[in-house]
Protein backbone atom coordinates (compact mmCIF):
# COMPACT_ATOMS: atom_id res chain seq x y z
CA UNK A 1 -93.96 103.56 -47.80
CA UNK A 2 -94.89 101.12 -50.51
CA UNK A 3 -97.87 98.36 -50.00
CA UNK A 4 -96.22 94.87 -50.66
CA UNK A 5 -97.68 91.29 -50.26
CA UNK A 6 -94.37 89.66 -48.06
CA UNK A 7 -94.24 85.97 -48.41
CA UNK A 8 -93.89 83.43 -45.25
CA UNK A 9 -90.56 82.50 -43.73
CA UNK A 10 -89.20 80.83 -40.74
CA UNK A 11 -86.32 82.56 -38.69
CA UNK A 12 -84.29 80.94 -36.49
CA UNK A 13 -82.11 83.57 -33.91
CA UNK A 14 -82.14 84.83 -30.54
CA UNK A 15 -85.32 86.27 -28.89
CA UNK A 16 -85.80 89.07 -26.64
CA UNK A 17 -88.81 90.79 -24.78
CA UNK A 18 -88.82 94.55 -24.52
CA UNK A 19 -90.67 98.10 -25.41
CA UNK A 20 -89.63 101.10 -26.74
CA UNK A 21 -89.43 102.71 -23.88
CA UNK A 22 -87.01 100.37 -22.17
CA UNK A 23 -85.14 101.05 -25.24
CA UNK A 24 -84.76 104.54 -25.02
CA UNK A 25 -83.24 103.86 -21.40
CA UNK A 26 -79.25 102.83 -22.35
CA UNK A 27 -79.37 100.98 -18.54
CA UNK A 28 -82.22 99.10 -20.01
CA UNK A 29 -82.05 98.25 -23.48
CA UNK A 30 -81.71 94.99 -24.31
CA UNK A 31 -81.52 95.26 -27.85
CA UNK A 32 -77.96 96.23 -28.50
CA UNK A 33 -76.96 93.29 -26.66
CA UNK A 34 -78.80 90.86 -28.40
CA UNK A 35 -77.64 92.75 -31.76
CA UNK A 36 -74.14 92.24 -30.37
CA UNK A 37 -74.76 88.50 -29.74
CA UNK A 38 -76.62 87.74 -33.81
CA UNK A 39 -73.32 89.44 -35.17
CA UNK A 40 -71.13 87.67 -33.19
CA UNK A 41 -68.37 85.89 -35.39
CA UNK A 42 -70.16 82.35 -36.03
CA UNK A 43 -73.34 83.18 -33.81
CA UNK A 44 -75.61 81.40 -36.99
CA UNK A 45 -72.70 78.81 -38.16
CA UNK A 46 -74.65 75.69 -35.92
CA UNK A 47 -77.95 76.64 -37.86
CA UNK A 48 -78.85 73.86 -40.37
CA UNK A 49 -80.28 74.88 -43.62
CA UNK A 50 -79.78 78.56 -44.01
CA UNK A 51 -81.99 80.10 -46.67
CA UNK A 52 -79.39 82.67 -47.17
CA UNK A 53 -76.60 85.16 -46.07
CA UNK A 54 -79.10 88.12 -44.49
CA UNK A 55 -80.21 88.71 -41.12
CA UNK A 56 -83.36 89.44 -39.63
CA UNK A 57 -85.35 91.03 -37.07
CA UNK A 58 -88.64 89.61 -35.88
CA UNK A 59 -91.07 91.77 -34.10
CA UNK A 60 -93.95 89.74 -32.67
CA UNK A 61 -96.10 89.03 -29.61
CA UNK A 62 -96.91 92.80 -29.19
CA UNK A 63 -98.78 93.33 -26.16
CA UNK A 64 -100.73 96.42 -28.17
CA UNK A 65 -99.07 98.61 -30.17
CA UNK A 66 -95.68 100.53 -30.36
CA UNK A 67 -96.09 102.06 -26.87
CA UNK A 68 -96.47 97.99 -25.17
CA UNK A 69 -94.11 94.87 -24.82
CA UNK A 70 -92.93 93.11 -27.74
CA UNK A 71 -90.63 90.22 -28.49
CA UNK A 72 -87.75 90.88 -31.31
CA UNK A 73 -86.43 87.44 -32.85
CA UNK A 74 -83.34 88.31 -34.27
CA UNK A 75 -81.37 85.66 -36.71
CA UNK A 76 -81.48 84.15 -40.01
CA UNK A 77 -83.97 82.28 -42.48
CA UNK A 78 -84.15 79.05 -42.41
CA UNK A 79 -85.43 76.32 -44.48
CA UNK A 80 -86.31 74.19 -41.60
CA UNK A 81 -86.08 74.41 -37.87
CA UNK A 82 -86.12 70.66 -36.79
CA UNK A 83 -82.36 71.14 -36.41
CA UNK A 84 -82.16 74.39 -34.57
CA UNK A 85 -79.88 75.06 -31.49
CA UNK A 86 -81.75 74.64 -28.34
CA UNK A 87 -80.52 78.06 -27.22
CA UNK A 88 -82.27 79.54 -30.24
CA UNK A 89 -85.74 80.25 -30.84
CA UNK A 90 -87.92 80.00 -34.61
CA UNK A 91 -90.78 81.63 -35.37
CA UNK A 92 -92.61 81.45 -38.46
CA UNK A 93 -93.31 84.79 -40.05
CA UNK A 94 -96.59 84.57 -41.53
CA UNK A 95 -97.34 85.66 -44.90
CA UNK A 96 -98.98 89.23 -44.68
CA UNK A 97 -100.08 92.73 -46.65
CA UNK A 98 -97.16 94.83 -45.80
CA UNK A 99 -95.95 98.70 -45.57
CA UNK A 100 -92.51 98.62 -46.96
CA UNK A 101 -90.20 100.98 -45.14
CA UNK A 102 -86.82 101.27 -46.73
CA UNK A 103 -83.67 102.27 -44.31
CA UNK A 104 -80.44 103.93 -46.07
CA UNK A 105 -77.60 105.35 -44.72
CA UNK A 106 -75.20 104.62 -41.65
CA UNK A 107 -76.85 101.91 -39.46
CA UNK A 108 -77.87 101.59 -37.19
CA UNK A 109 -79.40 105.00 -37.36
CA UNK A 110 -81.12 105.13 -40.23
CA UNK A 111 -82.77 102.01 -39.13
CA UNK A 112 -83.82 104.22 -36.18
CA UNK A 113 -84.77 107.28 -37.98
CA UNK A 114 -87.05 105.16 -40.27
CA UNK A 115 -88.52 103.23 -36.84
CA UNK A 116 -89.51 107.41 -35.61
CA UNK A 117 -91.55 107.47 -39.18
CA UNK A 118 -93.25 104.67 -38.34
CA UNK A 119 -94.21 105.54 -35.10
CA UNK A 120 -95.37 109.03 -36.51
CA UNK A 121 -97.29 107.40 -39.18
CA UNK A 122 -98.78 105.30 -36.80
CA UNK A 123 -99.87 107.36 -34.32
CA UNK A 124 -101.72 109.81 -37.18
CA UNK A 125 -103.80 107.09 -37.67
CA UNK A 126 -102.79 106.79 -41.49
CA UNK A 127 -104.74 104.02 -43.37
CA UNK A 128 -104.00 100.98 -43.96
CA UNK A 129 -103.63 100.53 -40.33
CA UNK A 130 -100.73 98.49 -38.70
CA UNK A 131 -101.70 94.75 -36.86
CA UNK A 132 -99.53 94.63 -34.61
CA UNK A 133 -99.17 91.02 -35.19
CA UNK A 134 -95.29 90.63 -36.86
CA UNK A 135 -93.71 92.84 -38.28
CA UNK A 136 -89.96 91.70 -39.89
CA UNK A 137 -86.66 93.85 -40.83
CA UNK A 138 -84.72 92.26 -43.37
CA UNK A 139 -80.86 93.46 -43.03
CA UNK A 140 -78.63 93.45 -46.24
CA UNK A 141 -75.93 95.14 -47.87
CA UNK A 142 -77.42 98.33 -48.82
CA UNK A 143 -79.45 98.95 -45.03
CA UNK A 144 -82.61 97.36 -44.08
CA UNK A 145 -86.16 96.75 -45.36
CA UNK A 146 -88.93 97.27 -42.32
CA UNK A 147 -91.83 95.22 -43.70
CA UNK A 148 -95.07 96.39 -41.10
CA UNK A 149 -98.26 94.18 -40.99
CA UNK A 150 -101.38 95.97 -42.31
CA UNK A 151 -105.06 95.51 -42.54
């Protein structure tokens, strides 16, 4: 884990509210469906001003920490969002200090495997200590980059 300064950025996608519990539950998970719905052929071709070709993951609202309710945003960066779809949300990612987490390998478990070693982490009570206010994956060719507020 690397300590980065992440700058702000509005996302525009499709938002869902869940906990990592529910997640763990296959009858109740809800986000391989909306994972199934951002990758959808054209989900993101409506979406005005594009800032480029990655996608994203928003994690936001949390109702404490990783053991509570959260909302995950997931879609693209956008420039603007006066143009959005109206069955699309955007949120506006403030800028924050940051824990870089790199994920490599086969997704989406390494993405997974990398979310276990920052639960671990977190729970050890490692400084500098999450926010829980948003935290952002950033999805590209070579896996994902988990970005986790800090104090």
């Amino acid at each position: 884990m690397t300590l980065v300064d992440r700058p702000e950025l509005l996302v525009a996608g499709y938002a869902v509210r869940t906990d990592n519990a529910a997640e763990a539950d296959p009858a109740r998970g809800q986000l391989p469906g909306l994972w199934q719905r951002a990758t959808a052929p054209d989900a993101f071709a409506g979406v005005p001003g594009r800032a480029d070709d990655r996608m994203y993951a928003v994690l936001t609202d949390y109702e404490s920490d990783h053991h509570g309710a959260y909302t995950q945003i997931v879609g693209v960066a956008v420039t603007d969002s006066t143009a959005v779809p109206d069955a699309m949300t955007t949120v506006r990612v403030p800028a924050a200090r940051c824990l870089l987490v790199p994920a490599r390998g086969p997704m989406p478990q390494a993405l997974i495997e990398a979310w276990r070693g920052v639960w671990r982490h977190t729970d050890a009570g490692v400084t500098p200590a999450r926010t829980f206010t948003t935290d952002l994956e950033i999805h590209h060719a070579d896996g994902a980059d988990i970005y986790l507020a800090v104090s």
